[in-house]
Protein backbone atom coordinates (compact mmCIF):
# COMPACT_ATOMS: atom_id res chain seq x y z
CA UNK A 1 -25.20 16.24 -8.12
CA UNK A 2 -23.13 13.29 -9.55
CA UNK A 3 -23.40 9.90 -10.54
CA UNK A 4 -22.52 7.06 -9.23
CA UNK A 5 -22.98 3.35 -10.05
CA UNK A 6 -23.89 0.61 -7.21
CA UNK A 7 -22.54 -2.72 -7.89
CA UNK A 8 -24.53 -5.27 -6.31
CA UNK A 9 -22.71 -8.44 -5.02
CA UNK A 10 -24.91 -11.57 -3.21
CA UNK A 11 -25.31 -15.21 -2.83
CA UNK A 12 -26.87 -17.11 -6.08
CA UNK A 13 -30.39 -17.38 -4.89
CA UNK A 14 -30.62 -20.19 -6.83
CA UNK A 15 -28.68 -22.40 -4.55
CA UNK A 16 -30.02 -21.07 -1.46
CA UNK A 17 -32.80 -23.02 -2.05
CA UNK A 18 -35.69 -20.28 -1.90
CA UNK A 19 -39.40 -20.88 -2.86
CA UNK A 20 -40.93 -19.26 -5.78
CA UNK A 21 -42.97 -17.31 -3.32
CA UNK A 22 -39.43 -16.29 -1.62
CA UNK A 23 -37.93 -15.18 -4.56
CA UNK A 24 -40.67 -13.22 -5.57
CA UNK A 25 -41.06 -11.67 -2.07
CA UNK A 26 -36.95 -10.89 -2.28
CA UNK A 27 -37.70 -9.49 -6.05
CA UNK A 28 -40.58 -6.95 -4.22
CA UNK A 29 -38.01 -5.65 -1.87
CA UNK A 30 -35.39 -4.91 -4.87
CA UNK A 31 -39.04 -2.92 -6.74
CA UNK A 32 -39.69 -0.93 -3.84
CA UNK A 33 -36.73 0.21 -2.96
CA UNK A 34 -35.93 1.33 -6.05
CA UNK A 35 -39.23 2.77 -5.94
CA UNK A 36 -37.78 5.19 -3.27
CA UNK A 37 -34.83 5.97 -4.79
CA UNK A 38 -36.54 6.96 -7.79
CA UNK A 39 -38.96 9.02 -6.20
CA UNK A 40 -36.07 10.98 -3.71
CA UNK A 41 -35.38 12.08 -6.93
CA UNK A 42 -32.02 9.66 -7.00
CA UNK A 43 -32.82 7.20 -9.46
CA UNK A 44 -30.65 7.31 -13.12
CA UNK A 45 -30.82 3.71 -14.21
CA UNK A 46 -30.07 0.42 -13.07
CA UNK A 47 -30.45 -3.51 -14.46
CA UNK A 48 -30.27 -7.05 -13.50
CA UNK A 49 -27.69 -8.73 -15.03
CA UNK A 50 -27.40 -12.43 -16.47
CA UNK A 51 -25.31 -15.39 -14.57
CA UNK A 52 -23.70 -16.42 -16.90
CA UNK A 53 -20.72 -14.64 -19.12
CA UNK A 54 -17.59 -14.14 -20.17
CA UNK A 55 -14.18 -13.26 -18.37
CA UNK A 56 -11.53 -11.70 -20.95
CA UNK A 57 -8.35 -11.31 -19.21
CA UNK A 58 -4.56 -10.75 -19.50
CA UNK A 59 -1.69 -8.82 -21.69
CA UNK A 60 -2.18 -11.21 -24.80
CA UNK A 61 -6.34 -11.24 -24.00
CA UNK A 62 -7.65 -15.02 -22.90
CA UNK A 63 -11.75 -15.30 -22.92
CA UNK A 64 -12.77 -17.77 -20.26
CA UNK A 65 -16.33 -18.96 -19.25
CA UNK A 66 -17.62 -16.81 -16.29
CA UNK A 67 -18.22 -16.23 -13.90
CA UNK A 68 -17.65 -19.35 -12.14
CA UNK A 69 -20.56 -21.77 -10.92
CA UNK A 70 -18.44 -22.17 -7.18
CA UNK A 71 -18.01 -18.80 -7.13
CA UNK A 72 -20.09 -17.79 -4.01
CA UNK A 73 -21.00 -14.51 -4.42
CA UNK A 74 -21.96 -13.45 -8.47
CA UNK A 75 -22.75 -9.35 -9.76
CA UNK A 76 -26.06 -9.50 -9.76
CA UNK A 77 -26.53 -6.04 -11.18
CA UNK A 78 -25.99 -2.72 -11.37
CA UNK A 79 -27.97 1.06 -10.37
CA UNK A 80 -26.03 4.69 -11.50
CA UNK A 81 -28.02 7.09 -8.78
CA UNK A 82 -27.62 10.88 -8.34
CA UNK A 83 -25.92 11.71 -5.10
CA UNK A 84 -24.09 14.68 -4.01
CA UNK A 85 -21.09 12.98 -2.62
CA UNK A 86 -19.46 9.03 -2.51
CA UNK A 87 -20.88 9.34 1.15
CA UNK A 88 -24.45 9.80 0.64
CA UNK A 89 -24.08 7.52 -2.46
CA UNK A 90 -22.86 5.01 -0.15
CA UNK A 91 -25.32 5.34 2.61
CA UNK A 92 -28.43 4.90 -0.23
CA UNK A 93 -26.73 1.47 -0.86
CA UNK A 94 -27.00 0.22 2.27
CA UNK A 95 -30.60 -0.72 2.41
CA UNK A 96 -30.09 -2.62 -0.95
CA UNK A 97 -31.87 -5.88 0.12
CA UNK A 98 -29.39 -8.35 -0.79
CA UNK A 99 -27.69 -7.00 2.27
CA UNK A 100 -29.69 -9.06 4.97
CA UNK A 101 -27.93 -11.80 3.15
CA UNK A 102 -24.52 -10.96 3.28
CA UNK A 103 -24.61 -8.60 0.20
CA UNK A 104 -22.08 -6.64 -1.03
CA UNK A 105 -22.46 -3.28 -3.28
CA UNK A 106 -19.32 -1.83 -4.83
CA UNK A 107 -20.09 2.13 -4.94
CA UNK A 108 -18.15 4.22 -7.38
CA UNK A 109 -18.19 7.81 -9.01
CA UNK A 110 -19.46 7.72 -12.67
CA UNK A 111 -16.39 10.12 -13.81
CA UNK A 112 -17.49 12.81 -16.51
CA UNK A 113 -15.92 12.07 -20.04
């Protein structure tokens, strides 16, 4: 098996004006689906990430606020899953919930250092 790392790519929920009871429905899709991956024997780690943050960019290095507030689409977070090839990696992201809303996840090999 290798790892790879699912980069998760959506809309800010925050401006697309869901309930409390929305969010928290959307937040039980991300649990059990990770659920499955974890028990498909998949799962390596994974987190949320923050908004907010820094972008540090450029030859001589410039540190910029980030991402951007009219960005639409913000890295919402990250999984590293055990798959035995970038194609069944892929097809494991595609039922990442953020997908029904236009979602995008980034999947790449976790290369061995």
């Amino acid at each position: 098996m290798k790892e790879f790392m699912l980069i998760f790519s959506g809309p800010d929920f925050s401006k697309l004006g869901f309930s409390p009871e929305q969010m928290q429905a959307h937040f039980a899709k991300w649990g059990a689906w990770i659920e499955g991956i974890k028990q498909k024997g998949n799962y390596v780690d994974g987190r949320p990430l923050s908004p907010g943050g820094k972008i540090v960019k450029g030859k001589v290095p410039v540190i910029t606020d980030g991402p951007f507030a009219e960005a639409k689409e913000i890295v919402g977070g990250f999984l590293i899953i055990n798959a035995s090839s970038l194609d069944e990696a892929a097809t494991i992201s595609k039922a990442a919930p953020d997908m029904e809303f236009g979602g995008q996840v980034e999947v790449r090999e976790v290369m061995k250092m």
